[in-house]
Each structure stands twice: as C-alpha cells, then as structure tokens.
C-alpha atoms as a PDB file:
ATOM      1  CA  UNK A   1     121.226  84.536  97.691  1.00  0.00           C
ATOM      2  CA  UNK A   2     123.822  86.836  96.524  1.00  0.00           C
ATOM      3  CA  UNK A   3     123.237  90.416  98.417  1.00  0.00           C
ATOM      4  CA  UNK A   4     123.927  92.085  95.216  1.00  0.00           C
ATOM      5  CA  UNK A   5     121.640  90.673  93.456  1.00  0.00           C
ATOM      6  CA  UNK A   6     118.842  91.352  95.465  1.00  0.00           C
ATOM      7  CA  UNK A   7     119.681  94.404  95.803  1.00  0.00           C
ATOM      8  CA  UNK A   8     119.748  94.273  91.663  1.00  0.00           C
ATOM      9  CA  UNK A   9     115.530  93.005  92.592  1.00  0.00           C
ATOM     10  CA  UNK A  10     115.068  95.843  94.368  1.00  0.00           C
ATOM     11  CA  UNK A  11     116.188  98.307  91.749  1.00  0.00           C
ATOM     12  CA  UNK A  12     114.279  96.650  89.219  1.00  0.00           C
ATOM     13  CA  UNK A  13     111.179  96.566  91.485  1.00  0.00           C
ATOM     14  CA  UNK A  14     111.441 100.180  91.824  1.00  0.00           C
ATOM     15  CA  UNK A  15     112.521 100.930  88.047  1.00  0.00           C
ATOM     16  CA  UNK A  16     110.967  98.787  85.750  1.00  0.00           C
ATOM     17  CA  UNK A  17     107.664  97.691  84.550  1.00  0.00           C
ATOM     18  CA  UNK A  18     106.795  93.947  84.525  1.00  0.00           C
ATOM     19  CA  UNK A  19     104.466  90.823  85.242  1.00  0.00           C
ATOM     20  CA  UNK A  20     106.834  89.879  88.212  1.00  0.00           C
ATOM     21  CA  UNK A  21     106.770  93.402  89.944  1.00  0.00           C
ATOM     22  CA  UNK A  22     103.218  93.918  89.250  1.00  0.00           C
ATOM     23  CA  UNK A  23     102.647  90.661  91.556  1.00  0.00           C
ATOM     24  CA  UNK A  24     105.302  92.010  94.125  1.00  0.00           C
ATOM     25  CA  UNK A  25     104.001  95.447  93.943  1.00  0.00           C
ATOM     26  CA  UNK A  26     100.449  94.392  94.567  1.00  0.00           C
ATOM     27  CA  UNK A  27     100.962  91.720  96.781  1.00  0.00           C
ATOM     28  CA  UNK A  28     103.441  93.084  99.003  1.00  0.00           C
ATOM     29  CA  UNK A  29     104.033  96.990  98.592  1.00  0.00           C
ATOM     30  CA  UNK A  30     100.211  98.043  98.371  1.00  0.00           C
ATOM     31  CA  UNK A  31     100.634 101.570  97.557  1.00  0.00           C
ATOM     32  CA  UNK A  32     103.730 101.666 100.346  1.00  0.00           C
ATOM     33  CA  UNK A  33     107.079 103.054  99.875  1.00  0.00           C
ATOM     34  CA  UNK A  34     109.974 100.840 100.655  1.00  0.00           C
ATOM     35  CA  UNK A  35     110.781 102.540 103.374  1.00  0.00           C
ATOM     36  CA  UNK A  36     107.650 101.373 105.220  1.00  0.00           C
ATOM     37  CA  UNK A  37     107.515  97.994 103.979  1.00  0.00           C
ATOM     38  CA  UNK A  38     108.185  95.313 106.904  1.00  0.00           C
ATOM     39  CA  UNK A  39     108.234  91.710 107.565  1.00  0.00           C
ATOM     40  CA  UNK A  40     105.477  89.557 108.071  1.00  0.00           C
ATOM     41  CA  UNK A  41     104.867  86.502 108.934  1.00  0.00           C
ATOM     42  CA  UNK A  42     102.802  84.718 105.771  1.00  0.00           C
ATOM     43  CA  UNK A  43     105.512  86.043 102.673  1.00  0.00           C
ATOM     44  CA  UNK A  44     107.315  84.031 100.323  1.00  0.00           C
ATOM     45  CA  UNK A  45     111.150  82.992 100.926  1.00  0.00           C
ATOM     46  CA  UNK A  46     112.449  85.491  98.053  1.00  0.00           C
ATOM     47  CA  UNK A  47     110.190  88.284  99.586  1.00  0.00           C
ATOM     48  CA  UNK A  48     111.802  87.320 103.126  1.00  0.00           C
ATOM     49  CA  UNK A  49     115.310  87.442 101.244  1.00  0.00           C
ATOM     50  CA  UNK A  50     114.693  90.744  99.722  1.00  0.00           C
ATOM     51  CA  UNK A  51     113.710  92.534 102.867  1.00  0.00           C
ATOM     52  CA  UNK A  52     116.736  91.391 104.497  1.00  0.00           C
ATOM     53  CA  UNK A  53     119.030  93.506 102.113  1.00  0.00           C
ATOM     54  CA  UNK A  54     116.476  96.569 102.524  1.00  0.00           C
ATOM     55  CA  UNK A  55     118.506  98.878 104.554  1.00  0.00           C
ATOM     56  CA  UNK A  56     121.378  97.656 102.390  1.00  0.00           C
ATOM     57  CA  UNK A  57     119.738  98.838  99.171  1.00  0.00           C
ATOM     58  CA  UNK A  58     118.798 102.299 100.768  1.00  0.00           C
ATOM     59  CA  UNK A  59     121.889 103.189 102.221  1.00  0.00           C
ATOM     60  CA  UNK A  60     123.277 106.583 100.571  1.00  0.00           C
ATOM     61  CA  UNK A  61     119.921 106.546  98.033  1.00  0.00           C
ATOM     62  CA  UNK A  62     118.515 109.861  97.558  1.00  0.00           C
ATOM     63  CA  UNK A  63     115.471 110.543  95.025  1.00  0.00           C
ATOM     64  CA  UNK A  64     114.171 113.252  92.739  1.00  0.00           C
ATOM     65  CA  UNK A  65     110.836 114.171  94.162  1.00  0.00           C
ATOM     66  CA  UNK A  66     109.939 115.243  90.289  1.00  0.00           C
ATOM     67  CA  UNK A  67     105.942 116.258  90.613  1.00  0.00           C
ATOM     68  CA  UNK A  68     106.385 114.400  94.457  1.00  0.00           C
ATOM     69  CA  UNK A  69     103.098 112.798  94.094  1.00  0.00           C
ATOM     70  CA  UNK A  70     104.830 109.597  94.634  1.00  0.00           C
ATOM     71  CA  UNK A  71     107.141 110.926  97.260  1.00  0.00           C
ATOM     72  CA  UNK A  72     105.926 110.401 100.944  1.00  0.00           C
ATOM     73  CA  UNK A  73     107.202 113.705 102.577  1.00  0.00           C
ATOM     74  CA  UNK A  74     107.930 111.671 105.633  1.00  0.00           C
ATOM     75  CA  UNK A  75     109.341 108.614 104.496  1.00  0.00           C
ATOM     76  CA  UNK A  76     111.239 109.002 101.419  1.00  0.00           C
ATOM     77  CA  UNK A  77     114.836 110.468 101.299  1.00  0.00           C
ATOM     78  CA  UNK A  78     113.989 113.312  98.788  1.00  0.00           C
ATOM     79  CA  UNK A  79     115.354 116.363 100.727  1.00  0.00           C
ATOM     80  CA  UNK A  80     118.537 114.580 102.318  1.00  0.00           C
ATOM     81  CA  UNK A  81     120.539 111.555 102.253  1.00  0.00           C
ATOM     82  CA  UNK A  82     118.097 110.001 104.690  1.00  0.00           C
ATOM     83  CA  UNK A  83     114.361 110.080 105.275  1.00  0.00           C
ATOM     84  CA  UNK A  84     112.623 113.463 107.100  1.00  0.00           C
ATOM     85  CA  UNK A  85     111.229 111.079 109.795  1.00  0.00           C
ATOM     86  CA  UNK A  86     115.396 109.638 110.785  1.00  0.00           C
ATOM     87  CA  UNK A  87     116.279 113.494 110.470  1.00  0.00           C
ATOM     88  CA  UNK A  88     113.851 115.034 112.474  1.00  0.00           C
ATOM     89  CA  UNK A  89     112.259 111.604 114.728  1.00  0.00           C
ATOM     90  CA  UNK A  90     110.467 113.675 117.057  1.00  0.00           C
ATOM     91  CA  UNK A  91     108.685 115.955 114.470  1.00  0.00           C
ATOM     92  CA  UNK A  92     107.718 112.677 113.260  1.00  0.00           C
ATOM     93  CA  UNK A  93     106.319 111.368 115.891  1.00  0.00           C
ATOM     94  CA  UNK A  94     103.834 113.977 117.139  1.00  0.00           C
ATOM     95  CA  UNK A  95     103.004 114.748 112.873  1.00  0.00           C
ATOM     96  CA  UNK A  96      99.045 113.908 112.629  1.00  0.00           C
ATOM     97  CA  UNK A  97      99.642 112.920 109.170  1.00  0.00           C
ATOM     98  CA  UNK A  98     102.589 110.134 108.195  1.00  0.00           C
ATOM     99  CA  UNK A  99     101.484 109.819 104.579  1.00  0.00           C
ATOM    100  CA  UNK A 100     101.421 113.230 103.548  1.00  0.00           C
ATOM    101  CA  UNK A 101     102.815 113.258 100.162  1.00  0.00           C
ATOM    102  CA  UNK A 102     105.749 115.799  98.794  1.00  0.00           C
ATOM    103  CA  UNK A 103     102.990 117.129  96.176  1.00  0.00           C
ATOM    104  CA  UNK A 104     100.228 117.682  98.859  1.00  0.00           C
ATOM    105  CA  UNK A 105     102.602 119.706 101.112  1.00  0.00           C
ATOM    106  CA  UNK A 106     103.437 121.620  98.193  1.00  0.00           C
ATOM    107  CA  UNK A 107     100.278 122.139  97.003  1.00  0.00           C
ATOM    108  CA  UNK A 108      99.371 123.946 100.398  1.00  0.00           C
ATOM    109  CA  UNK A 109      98.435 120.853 102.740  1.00  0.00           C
ATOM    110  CA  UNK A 110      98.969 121.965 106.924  1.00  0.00           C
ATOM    111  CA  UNK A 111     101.449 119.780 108.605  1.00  0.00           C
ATOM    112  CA  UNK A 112      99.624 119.595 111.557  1.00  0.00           C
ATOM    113  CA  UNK A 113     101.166 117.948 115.070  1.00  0.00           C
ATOM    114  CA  UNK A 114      99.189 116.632 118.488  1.00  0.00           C
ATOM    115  CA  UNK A 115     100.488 119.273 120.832  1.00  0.00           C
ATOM    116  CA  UNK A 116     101.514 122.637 119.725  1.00  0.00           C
ATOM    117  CA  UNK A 117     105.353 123.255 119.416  1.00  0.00           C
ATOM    118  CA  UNK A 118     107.613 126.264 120.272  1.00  0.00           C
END
C-alpha cells in the first residue's frame, strides 16, 4: 500500500472519531500511545501494513500536551521533537514508573528511579 496513505490512517486514527478507529483503537491500541504499540503475531494485514510506516509517521511530530492527561510523560514527544525516553534512555530505564502521564507529573506525582542518582 501506498506509504502515504497509511500514514494518512494513522492521522485519522489519531484525529478523528469513527466506527473503524473505534475497532482499531480497541482492538489494537488498548489505552497505548503509538509510540508503544508493537507487532504481534495474530493482527490483521492492514494493521501489519500500518505499523510498518510507524516510525515514518512520527518522524519530526511533536504534540501539544493541552491538560496532558493523554500525554505519557515518557513516551510521547510533547517537550521535544522526540520522546523523553530517546532523549534521556538511561533516565528511562531505571524510572519505576513508564506510564506516568504529563498531567500526573504536573499535578505533583514523584518520578521515582531503582537506584538513587547523583
């Protein structure tokens, strides 16, 4: 399939409201962000096509975090051109919580990491 028009299915999954990405949404994203959707083995052909064309689709996308309740602190591009977890990889890794939203951290939620760090 044409890369830009997946990548067109992507926007629209992200963007709009409808039967079809109601379906993908629940079947597929469960409450993820895009960035931490990845292939498995049991998806449909045009689910398989879309996630080829991911990184395409994100490349140079920033978001507004708005209220950030919908923004995963980690895993969204909100503060830079790329995710917090490709900026800082190592801060990601030792971060108890990967799913901390934008909204919880601003609402006073500790970032807390498995060893303490200078």
């Amino acid at each position: 399939m044409n890369i830009s028009l997946l990548c067109k299915r992507w926007w629209k999954l992200e963007k709009e409201d409808g039967l079809w990405q109601e379906i993908v949404r629940y079947k597929y994203l469960r409450n993820k962000s895009i960035y931490e959707v990845k292939h498995s083995l049991n998806v449909s052909a045009m689910w398989s096509d879309l996630l080829k064309v991911k990184d395409i689709f994100l490349q140079g996308r920033g978001m507004k975090a708005g209220k950030g309740e919908l923004t995963s602190f980690w895993l969204d591009s909100w503060l830079y051109d790329e995710p917090l977890s490709s900026c800082a990889p190592i801060l990601f890794e030792l971060c108890d919580n990967k799913n901390v939203t934008v909204a919880q951290v601003r609402n006073g939620f500790n970032i807390t990491f498995r060893r303490w760090l200078f």
